[in-house]
Protein backbone atom coordinates (compact mmCIF):
# COMPACT_ATOMS: atom_id res chain seq x y z
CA UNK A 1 99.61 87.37 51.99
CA UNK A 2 102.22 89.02 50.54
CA UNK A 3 105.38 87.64 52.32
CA UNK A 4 106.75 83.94 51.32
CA UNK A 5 109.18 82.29 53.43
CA UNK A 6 112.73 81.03 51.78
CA UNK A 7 114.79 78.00 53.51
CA UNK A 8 118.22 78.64 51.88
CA UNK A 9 120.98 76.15 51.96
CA UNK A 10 124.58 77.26 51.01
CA UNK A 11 126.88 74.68 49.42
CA UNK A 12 130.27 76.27 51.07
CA UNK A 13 133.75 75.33 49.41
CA UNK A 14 135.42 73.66 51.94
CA UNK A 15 134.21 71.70 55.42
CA UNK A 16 134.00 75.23 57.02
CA UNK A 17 130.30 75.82 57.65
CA UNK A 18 128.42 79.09 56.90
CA UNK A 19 128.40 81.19 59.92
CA UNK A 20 126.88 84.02 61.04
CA UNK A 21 125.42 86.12 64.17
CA UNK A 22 121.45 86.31 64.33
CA UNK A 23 120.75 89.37 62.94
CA UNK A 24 123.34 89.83 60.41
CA UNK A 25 121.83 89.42 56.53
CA UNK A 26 122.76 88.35 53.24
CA UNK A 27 123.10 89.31 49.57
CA UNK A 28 121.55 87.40 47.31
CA UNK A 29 121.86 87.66 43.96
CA UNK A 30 118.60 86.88 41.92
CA UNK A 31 118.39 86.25 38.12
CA UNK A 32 115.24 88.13 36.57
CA UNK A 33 113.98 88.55 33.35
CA UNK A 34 116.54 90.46 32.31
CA UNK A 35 118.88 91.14 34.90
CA UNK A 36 120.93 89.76 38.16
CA UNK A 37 119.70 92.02 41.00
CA UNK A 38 121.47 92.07 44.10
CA UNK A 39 119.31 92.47 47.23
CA UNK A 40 120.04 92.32 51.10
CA UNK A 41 118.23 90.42 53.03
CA UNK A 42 117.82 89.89 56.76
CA UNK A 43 118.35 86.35 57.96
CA UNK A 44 115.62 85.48 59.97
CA UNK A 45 116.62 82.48 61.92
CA UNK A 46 118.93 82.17 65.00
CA UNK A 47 122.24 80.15 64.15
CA UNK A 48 122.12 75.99 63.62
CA UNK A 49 118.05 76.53 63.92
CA UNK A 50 117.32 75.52 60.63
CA UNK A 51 120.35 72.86 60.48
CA UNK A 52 124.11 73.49 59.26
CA UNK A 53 124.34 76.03 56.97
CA UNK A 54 120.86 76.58 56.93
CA UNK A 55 118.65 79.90 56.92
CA UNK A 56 115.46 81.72 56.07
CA UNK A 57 114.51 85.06 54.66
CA UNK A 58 111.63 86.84 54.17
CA UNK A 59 110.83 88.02 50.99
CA UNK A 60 107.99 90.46 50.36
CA UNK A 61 106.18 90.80 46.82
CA UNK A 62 106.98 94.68 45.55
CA UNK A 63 104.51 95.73 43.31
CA UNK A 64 106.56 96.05 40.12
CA UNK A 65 109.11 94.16 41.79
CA UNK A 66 111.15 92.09 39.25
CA UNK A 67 113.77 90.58 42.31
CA UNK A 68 110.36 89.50 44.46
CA UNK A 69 108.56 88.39 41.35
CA UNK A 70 111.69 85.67 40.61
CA UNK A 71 112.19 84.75 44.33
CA UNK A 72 107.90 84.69 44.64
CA UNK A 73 108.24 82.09 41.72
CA UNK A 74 111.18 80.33 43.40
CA UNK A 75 111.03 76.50 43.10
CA UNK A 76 112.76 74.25 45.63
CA UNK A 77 116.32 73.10 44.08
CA UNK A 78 117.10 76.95 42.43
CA UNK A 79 120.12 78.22 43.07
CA UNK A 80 121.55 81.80 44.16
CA UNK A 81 124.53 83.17 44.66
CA UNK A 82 124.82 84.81 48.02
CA UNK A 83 127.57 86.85 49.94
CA UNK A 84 127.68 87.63 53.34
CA UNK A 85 126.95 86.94 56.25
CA UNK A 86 127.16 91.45 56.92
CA UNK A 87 126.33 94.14 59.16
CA UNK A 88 125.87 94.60 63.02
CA UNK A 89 122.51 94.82 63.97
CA UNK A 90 123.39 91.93 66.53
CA UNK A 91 123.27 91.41 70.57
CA UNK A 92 126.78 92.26 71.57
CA UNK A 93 125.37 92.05 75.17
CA UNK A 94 123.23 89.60 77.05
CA UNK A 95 120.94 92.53 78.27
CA UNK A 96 117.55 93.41 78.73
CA UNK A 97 116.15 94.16 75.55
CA UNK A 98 113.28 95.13 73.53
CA UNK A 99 112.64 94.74 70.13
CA UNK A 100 110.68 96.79 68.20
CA UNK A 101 109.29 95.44 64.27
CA UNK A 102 107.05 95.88 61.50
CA UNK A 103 106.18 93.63 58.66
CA UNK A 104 109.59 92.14 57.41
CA UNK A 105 111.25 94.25 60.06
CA UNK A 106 110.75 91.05 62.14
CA UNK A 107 113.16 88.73 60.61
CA UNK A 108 116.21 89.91 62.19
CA UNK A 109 114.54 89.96 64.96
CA UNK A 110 112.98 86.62 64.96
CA UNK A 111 117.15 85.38 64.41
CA UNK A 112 117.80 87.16 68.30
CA UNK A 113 115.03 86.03 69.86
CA UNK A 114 115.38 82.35 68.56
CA UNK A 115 119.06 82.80 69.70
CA UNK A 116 118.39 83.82 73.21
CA UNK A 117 115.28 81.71 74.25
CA UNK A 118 117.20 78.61 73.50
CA UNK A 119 118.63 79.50 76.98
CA UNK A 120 116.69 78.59 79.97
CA UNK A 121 117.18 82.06 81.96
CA UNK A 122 118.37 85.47 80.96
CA UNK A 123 117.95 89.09 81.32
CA UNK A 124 114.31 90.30 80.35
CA UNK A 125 112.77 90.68 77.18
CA UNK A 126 110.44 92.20 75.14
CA UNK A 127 108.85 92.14 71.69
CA UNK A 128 106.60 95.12 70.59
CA UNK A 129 104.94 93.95 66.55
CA UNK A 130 103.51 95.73 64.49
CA UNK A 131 101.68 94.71 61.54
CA UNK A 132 98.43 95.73 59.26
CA UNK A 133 95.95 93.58 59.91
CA UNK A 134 95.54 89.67 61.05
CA UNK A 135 96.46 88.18 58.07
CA UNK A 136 100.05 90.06 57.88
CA UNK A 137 101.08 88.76 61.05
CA UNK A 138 104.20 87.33 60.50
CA UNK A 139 105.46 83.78 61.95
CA UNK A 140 102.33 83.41 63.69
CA UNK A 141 103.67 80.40 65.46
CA UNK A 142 106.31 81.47 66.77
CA UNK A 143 104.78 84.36 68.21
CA UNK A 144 102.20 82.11 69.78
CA UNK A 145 105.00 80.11 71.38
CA UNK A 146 106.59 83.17 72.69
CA UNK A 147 103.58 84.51 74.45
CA UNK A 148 103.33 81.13 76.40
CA UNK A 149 107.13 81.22 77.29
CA UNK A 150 108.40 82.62 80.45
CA UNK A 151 111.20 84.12 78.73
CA UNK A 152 109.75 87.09 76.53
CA UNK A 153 106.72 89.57 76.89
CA UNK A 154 105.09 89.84 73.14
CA UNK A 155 103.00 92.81 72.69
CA UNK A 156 101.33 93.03 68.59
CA UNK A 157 99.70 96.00 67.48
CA UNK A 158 97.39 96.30 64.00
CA UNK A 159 97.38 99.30 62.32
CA UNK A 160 93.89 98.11 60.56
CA UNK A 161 92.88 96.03 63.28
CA UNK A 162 89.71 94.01 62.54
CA UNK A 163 86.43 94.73 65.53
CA UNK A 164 87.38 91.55 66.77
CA UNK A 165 91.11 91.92 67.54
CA UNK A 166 91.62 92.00 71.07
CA UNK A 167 95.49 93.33 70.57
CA UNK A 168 97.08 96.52 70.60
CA UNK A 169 95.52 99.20 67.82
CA UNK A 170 97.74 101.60 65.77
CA UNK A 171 101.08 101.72 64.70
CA UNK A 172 104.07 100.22 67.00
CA UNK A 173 105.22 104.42 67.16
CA UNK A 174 101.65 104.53 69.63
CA UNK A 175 103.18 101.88 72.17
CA UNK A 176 107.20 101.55 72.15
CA UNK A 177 107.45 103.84 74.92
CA UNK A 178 105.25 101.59 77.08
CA UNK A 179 106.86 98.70 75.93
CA UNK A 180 110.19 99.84 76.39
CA UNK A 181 108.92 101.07 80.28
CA UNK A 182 108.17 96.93 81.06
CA UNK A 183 111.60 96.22 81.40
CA UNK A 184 113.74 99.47 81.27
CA UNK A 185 116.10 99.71 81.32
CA UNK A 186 117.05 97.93 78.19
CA UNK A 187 118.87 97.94 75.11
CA UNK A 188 116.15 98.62 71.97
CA UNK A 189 116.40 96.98 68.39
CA UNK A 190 114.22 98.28 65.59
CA UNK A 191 113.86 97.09 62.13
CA UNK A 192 111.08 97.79 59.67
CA UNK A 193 110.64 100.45 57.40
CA UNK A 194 112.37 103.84 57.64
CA UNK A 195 108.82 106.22 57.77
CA UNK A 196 108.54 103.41 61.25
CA UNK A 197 112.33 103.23 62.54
């Protein structure tokens, strides 16, 4: 309830597209009431997924939060300045991995695993989730098409898990080492925020 999705589109300057690796991130610069605030943000879809030089973000509303406010209010057509792609929270190998998220934490996340399951086979992988309850579970679809894949285990934990959730219970802390036990040995990625990482 408090996350929106964002579809960017960058208009590049000449016929070279906008590239990146799934999991790097953006800045984007977003005009508020009274200031231009610059804030990263993961890119949460794998390369060419979303088109050329196409992308999403996740944005989550900050109580008090001028920069989530604007992007909250965000009508289709606005237009941002953004640098990047940066970082290198990316895959350098085609390894075993697990990946470890909570809340937002998935978006990178989401970019890797979109990049590898386009792939028929690979090494094994894993995706341990963590959100509060069952209406912050984020990309719900996806996470229901990865669980009937062949190609990733999904694991979700709530922290504030309803009677009837039939999940995981407790933060994704309570079950990584399990997780990461499945298909050890393996490379780990974790993103969320830095009380979880």
């Amino acid at each position: 309830p408090t996350v929106r999705e964002l579809t960017l589109e960058v208009e590049t300057t000449d016929d070279a597209p906008f590239s990146y690796e799934a999991g790097q991130y953006v800045d984007l610069y977003v005009p508020t009431k009274s200031l231009t605030m610059k804030r990263p943000y993961s890119i949460a879809s794998a390369p060419g997924e979303r088109g050329k030089n196409r992308f999403d973000i996740a944005v989550t509303r900050a109580e008090s939060g001028n920069t989530s406010d604007a992007l909250h209010g965000h009508d289709i057509g606005d237009a941002y300045e953004v640098d990047g792609p940066r970082g290198g929270f990316v895959r350098r190998a085609r390894s075993a991995t697990l990946f470890v998220g909570a809340g937002t934490g998935l978006a990178p996340l989401r970019a890797m695993i979109q990049d590898e399951i386009r792939k028929e086979s690979g090494p094994p992988l894993a995706l341990l989730f963590g959100g509060r309850d069952e209406s912050h579970l984020l990309w719900r679809d996806d996470l229901d098409a990865w669980k009937s894949s062949n190609r990733i285990a999904v694991d979700v934990t709530l922290s504030r898990a309803s009677e009837s959730w039939t999940g995981l219970r407790g933060y994704v802390q309570n079950h990584v080492l399990a997780a990461y036990d499945r298909i050890a040995p393996a490379q780990v990625f974790v993103c969320g925020l830095s009380s979880m990482v």
